[in-house]
Protein backbone atom coordinates (compact mmCIF):
# COMPACT_ATOMS: atom_id res chain seq x y z
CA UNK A 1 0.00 0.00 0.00
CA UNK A 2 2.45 2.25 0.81
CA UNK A 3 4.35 1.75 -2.24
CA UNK A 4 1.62 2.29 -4.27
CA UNK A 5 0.76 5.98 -2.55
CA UNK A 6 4.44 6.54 -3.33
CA UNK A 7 3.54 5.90 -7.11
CA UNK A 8 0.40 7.98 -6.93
CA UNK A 9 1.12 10.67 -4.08
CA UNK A 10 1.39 13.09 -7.53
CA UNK A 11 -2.34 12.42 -8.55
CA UNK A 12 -3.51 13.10 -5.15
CA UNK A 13 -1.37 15.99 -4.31
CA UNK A 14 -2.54 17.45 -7.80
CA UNK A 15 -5.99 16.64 -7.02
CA UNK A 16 -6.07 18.68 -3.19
CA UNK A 17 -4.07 21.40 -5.08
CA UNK A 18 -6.63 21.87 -7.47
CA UNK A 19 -9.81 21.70 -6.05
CA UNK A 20 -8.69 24.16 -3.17
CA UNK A 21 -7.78 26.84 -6.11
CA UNK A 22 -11.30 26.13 -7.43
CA UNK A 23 -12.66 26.71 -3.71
CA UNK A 24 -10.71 29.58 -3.18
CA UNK A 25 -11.45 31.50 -6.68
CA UNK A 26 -15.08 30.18 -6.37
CA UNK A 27 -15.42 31.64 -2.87
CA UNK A 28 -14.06 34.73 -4.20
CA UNK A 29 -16.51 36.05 -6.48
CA UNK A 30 -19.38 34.15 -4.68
CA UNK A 31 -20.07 31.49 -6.65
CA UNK A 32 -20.61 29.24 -3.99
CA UNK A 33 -21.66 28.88 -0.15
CA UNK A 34 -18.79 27.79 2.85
CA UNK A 35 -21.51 24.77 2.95
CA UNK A 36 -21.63 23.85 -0.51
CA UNK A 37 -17.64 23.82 -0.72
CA UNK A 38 -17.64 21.18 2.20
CA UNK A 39 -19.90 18.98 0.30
CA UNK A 40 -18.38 19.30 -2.71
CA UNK A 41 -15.08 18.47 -1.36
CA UNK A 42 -16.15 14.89 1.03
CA UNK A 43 -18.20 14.64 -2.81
CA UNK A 44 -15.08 14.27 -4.93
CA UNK A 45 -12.89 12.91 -2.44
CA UNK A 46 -14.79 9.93 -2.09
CA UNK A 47 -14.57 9.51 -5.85
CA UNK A 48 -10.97 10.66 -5.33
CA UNK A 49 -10.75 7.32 -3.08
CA UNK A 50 -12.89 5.21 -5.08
CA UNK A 51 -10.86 5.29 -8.31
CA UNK A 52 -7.40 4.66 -5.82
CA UNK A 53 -9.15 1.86 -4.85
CA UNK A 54 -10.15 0.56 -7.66
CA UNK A 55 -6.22 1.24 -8.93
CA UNK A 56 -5.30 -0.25 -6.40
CA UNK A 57 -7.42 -3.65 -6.45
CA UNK A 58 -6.16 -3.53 -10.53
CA UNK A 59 -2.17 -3.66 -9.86
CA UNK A 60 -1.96 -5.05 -6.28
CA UNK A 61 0.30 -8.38 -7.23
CA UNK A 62 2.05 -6.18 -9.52
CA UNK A 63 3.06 -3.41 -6.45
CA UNK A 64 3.67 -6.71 -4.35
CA UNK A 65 6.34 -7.70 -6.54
CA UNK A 66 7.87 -4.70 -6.20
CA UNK A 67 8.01 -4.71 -2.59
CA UNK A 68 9.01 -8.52 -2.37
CA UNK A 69 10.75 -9.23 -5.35
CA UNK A 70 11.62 -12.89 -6.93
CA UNK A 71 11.86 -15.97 -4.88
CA UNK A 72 11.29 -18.38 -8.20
CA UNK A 73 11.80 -17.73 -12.17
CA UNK A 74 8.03 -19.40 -12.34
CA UNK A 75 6.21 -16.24 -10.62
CA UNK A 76 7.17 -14.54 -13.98
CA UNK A 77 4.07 -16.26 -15.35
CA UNK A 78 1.86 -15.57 -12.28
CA UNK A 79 -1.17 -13.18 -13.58
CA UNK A 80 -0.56 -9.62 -11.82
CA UNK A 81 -3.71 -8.02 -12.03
CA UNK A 82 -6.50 -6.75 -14.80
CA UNK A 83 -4.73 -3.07 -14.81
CA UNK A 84 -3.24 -2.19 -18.29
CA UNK A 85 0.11 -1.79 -16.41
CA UNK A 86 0.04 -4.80 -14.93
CA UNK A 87 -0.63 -6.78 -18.12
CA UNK A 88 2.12 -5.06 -19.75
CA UNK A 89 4.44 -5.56 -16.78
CA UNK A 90 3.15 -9.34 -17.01
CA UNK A 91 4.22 -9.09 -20.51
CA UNK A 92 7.62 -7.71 -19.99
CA UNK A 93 8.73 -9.99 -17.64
CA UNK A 94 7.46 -13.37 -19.42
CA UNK A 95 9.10 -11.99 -22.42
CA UNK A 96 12.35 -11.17 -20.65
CA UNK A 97 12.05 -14.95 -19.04
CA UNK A 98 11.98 -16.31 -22.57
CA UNK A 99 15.49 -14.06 -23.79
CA UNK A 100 16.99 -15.84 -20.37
CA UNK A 101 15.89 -19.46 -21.20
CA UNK A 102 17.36 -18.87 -24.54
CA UNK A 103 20.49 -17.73 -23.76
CA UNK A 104 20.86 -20.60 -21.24
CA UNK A 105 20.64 -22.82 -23.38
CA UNK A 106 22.86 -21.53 -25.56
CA UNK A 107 25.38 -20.95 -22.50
CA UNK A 108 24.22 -24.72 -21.69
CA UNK A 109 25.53 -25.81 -25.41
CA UNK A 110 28.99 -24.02 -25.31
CA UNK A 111 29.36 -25.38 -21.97
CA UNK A 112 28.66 -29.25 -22.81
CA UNK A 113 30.47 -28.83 -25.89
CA UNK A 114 33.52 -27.70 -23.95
CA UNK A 115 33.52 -30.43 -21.58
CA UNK A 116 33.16 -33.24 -24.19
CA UNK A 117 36.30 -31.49 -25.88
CA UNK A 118 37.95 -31.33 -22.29
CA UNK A 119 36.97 -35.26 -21.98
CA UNK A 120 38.35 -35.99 -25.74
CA UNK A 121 41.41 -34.42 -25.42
CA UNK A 122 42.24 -36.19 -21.53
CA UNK A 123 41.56 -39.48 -23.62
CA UNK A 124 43.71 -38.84 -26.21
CA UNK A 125 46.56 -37.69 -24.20
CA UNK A 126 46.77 -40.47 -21.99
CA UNK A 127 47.28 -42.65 -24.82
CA UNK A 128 50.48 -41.06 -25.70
CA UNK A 129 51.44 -40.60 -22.17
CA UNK A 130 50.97 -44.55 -21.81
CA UNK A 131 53.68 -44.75 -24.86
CA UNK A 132 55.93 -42.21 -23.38
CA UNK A 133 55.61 -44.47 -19.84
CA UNK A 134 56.57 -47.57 -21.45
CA UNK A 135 59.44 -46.36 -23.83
CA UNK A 136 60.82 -44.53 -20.28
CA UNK A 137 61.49 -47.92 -18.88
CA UNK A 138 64.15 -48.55 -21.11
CA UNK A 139 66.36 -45.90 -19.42
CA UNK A 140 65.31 -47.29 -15.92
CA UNK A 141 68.22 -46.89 -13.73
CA UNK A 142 70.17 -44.06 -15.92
CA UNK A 143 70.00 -40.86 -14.26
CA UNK A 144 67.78 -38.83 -16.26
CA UNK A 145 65.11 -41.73 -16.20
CA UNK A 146 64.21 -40.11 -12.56
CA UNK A 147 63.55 -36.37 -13.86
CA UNK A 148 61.42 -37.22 -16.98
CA UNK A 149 59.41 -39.71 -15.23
CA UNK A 150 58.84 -37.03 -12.57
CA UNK A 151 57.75 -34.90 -15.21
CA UNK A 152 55.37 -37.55 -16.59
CA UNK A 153 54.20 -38.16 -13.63
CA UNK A 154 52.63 -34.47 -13.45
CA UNK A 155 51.37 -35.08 -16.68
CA UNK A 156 49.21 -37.79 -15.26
CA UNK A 157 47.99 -36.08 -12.56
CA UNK A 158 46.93 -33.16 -14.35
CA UNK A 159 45.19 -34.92 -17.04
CA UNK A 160 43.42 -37.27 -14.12
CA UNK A 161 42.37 -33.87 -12.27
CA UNK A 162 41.03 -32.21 -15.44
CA UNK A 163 38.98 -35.50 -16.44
CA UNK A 164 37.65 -35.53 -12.74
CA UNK A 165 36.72 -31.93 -13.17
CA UNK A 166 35.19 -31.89 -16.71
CA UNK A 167 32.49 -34.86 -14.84
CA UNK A 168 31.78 -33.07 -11.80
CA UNK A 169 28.82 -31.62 -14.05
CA UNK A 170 27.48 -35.24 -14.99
CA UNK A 171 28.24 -36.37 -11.47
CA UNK A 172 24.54 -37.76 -11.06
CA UNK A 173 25.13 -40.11 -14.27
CA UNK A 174 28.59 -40.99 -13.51
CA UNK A 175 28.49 -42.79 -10.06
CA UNK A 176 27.44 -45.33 -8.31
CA UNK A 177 27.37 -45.95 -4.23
CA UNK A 178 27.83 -49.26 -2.69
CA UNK A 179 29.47 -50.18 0.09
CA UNK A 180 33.34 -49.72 0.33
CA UNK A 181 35.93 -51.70 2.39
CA UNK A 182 37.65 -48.38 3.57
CA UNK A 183 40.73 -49.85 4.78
CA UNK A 184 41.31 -51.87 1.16
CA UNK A 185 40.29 -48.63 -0.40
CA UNK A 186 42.95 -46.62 1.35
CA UNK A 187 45.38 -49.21 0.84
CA UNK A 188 44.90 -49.18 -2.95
CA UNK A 189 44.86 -44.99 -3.09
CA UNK A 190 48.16 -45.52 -0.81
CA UNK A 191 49.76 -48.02 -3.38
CA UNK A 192 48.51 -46.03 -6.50
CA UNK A 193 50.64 -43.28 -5.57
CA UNK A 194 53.66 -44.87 -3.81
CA UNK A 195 56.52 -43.49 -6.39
CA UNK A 196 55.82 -40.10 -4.66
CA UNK A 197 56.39 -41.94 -1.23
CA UNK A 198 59.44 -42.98 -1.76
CA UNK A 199 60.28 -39.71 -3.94
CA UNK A 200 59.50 -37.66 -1.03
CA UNK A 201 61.02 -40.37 1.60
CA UNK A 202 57.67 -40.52 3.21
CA UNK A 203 55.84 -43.24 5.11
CA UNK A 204 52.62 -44.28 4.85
CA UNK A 205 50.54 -45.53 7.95
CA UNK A 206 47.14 -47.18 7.87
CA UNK A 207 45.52 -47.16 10.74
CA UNK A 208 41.83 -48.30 9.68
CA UNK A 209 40.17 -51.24 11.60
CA UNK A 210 39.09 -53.66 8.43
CA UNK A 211 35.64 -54.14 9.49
CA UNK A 212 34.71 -50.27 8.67
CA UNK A 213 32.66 -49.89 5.64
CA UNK A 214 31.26 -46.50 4.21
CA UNK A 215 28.38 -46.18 1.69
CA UNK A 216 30.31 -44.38 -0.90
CA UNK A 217 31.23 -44.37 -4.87
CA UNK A 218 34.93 -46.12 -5.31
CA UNK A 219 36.05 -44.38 -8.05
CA UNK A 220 35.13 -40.90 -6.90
CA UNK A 221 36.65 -41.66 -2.81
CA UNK A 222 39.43 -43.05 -4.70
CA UNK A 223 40.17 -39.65 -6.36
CA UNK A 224 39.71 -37.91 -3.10
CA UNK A 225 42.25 -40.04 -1.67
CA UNK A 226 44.77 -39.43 -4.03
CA UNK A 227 44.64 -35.81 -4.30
CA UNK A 228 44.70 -35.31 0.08
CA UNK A 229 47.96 -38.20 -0.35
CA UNK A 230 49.47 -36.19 -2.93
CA UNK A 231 49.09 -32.87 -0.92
CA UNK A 232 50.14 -34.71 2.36
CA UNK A 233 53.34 -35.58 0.56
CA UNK A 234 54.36 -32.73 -1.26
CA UNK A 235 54.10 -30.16 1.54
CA UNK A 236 55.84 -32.60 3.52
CA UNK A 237 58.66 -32.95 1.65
CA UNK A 238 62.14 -32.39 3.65
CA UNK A 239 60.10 -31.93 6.84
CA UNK A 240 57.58 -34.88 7.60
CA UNK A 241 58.19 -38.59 7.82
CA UNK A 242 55.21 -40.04 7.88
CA UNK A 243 51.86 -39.43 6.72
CA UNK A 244 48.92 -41.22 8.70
CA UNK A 245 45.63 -42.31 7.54
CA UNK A 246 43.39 -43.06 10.66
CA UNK A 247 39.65 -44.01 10.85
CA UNK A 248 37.26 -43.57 13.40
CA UNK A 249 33.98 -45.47 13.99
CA UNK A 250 30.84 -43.67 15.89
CA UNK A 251 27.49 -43.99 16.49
CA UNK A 252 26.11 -41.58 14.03
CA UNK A 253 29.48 -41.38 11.33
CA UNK A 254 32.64 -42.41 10.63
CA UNK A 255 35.70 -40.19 10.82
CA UNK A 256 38.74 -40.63 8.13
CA UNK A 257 41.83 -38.58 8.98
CA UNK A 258 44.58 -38.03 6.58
CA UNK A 259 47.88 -35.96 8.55
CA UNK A 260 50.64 -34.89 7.61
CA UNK A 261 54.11 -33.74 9.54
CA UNK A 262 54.32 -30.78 6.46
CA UNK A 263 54.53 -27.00 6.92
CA UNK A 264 51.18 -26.72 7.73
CA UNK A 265 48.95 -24.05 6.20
CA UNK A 266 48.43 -20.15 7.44
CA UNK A 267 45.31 -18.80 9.63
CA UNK A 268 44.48 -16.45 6.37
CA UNK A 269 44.65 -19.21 4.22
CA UNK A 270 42.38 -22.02 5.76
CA UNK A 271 39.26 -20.65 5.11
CA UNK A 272 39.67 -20.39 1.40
CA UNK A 273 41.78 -23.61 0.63
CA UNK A 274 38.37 -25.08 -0.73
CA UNK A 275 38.12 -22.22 -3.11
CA UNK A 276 38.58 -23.04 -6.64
CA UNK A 277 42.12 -21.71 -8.23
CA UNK A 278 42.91 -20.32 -4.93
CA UNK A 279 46.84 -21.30 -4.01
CA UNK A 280 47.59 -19.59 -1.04
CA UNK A 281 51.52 -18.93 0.56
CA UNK A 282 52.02 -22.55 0.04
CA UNK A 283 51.39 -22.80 -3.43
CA UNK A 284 53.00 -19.52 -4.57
CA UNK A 285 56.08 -21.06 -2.77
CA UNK A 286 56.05 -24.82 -4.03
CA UNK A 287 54.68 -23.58 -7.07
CA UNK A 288 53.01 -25.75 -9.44
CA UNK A 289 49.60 -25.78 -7.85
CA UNK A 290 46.44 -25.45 -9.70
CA UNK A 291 44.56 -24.40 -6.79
CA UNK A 292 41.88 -26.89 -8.05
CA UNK A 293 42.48 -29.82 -5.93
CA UNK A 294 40.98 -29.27 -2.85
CA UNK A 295 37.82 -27.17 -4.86
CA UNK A 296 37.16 -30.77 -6.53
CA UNK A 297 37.68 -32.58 -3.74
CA UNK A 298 35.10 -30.30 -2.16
CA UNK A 299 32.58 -30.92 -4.68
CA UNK A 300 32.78 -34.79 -5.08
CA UNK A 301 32.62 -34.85 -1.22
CA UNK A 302 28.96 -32.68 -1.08
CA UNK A 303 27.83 -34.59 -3.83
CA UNK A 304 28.51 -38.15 -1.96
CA UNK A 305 26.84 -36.64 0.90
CA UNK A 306 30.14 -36.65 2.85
CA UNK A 307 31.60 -33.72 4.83
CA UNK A 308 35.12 -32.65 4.62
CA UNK A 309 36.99 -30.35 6.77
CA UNK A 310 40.64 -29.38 7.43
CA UNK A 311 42.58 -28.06 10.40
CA UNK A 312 46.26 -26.96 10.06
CA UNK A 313 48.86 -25.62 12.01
CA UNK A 314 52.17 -24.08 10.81
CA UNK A 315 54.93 -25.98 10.79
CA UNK A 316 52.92 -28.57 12.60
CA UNK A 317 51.20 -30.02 9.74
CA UNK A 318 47.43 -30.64 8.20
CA UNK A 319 44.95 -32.61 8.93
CA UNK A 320 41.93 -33.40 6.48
CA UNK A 321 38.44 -35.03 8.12
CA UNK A 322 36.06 -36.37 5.73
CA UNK A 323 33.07 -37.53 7.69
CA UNK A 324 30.81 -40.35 6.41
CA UNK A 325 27.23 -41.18 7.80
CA UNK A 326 27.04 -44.09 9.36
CA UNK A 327 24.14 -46.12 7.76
CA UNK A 328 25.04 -49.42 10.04
């Protein structure tokens, strides 16, 4: 209501304005009675009130959208009164609606084409990088086998994060939850990514109890795994000795904790280590990081239904929770 005084506070203003000039001048040269102008004026106003009612009663959904606003895209096609303005306003908006659905899809198409590119061209690199691998082996034991196959090695774990990133927008085609031995799991995460173990002259522990088993996807935990090992390790290089893998069973969840004996990660940093592309100190100082990492493993984690969380402390080390519900 008061919005829609606001909108017509010049009509009434005008209309006061007005009719006490024609009062005044009327008065004036006698035309009418003290008596007659009272009438005349609770006359008019009441017709005055009448039409600002019936305004009113024409645009009301349309003045209520401008006091509330959007909650949903659908309430574009909710009717907003009989008032001319209203229709056209109604108009506007449904026509406006159909511009944005357009150009989402069209957004939509770019995007999916990009991806499938993204996907081709991860598949077709790895088969080279497979050649590369097994031509490499020949110079096993010389001493630049060690540098390139460190170098390959980063190949491979960039291509494997950009494939896991181009999916994270299929993710509800593209897994599948059963229930996961998380102890073999770990163990095969561990093993996958040893040669930085014993690059980095770190030692893995275990510490799961075999009978704990989460309701996850393996492929997708798997990834997770590797990219908090891989972390664990390289900011542990030259500092750390081992890095621990620890599970906890409770009532209500189940606790996995990956530490590390690294250089830990600053008070400014923590809260934005999930952000995507963000590297913090540590990354501007190893170098090397995509800052994408910890974003995905974000991602697959809310989209498993798992919660992860990390707690650091320089020159202490890291610690990464991921929390599974216990469905037991």
């Amino acid at each position: 209501m008061k919005l829609f005084l606001k909108d017509n506070k010049g009509y009434i203003i005008t209309y006061f304005l007005s009719l006490a000039l024609t009062f005044v001048y009327s008065n004036l040269n006698g035309f009418i009675e003290l008596s007659e102008i009272i009438y005349i004026f609770m006359f008019n106003t009441f017709i005055l009130l009448g039409f600002l009612i019936f305004r009113y009663y024409q645009n009301r959904q349309l003045y209520r959208l401008f006091k509330g606003g959007f909650t949903d895209l659908k309430e574009v096609f909710l009717e907003l009164g009989s008032g001319e303005l209203s229709q056209n306003v109604s108009q506007i908006l449904k026509e406006l609606h159909g511009l944005y659905e357009a150009e989402n899809l069209k957004s939509d198409k770019i995007h999916k084409e990009h991806l499938r590119f993204i996907n081709q061209w991860v598949h077709q690199m790895k088969t080279p990088l497979s050649v590369m691998q097994l031509q490499l082996q020949e110079y096993e034991g010389e001493e630049k086998y060690d540098n390139i196959q460190e170098e390959v090695d980063k190949l491979k774990e960039g291509l494997n994060m950009a494939m896991y990133f181009a999916r994270l927008d299929s993710f509800q085609s593209d897994f599948l939850v059963e229930r996961i031995n998380l102890k073999k799991l770990t163990r095969e995460a561990v093993n996958e990514e040893k040669k930085i173990f014993i690059k980095g002259r770190i030692i893995p522990r275990i510490d799961i109890d075999k009978s704990i088993e989460v309701y996850s996807d393996a492929k997708w935990l798997k990834f997770v795994l590797g990219q908090l090992i891989i972390n664990g390790v390289k900011y542990s290089r030259g500092k750390g000795k081992e890095l621990i893998i620890k599970a906890h069973e409770g009532e209500k969840e189940i606790k996995l904790n990956i530490l590390d004996e690294g250089i830990g990660i600053s008070t400014k940093d923590i809260k934005r280590v999930f952000d995507p592309f963000f590297t913090g100190e540590n990354g501007r100082k190893y170098g090397e990081s995509t800052g994408m990492g910890l974003y995905i493993t974000k991602e697959v984690c809310k989209n498993l239904g798992h919660e992860v969380t990390i707690e650091s402390i320089v020159n202490e080390g890291t610690k990464v929770i991921i929390k599974f519900k216990n469905q037991m």
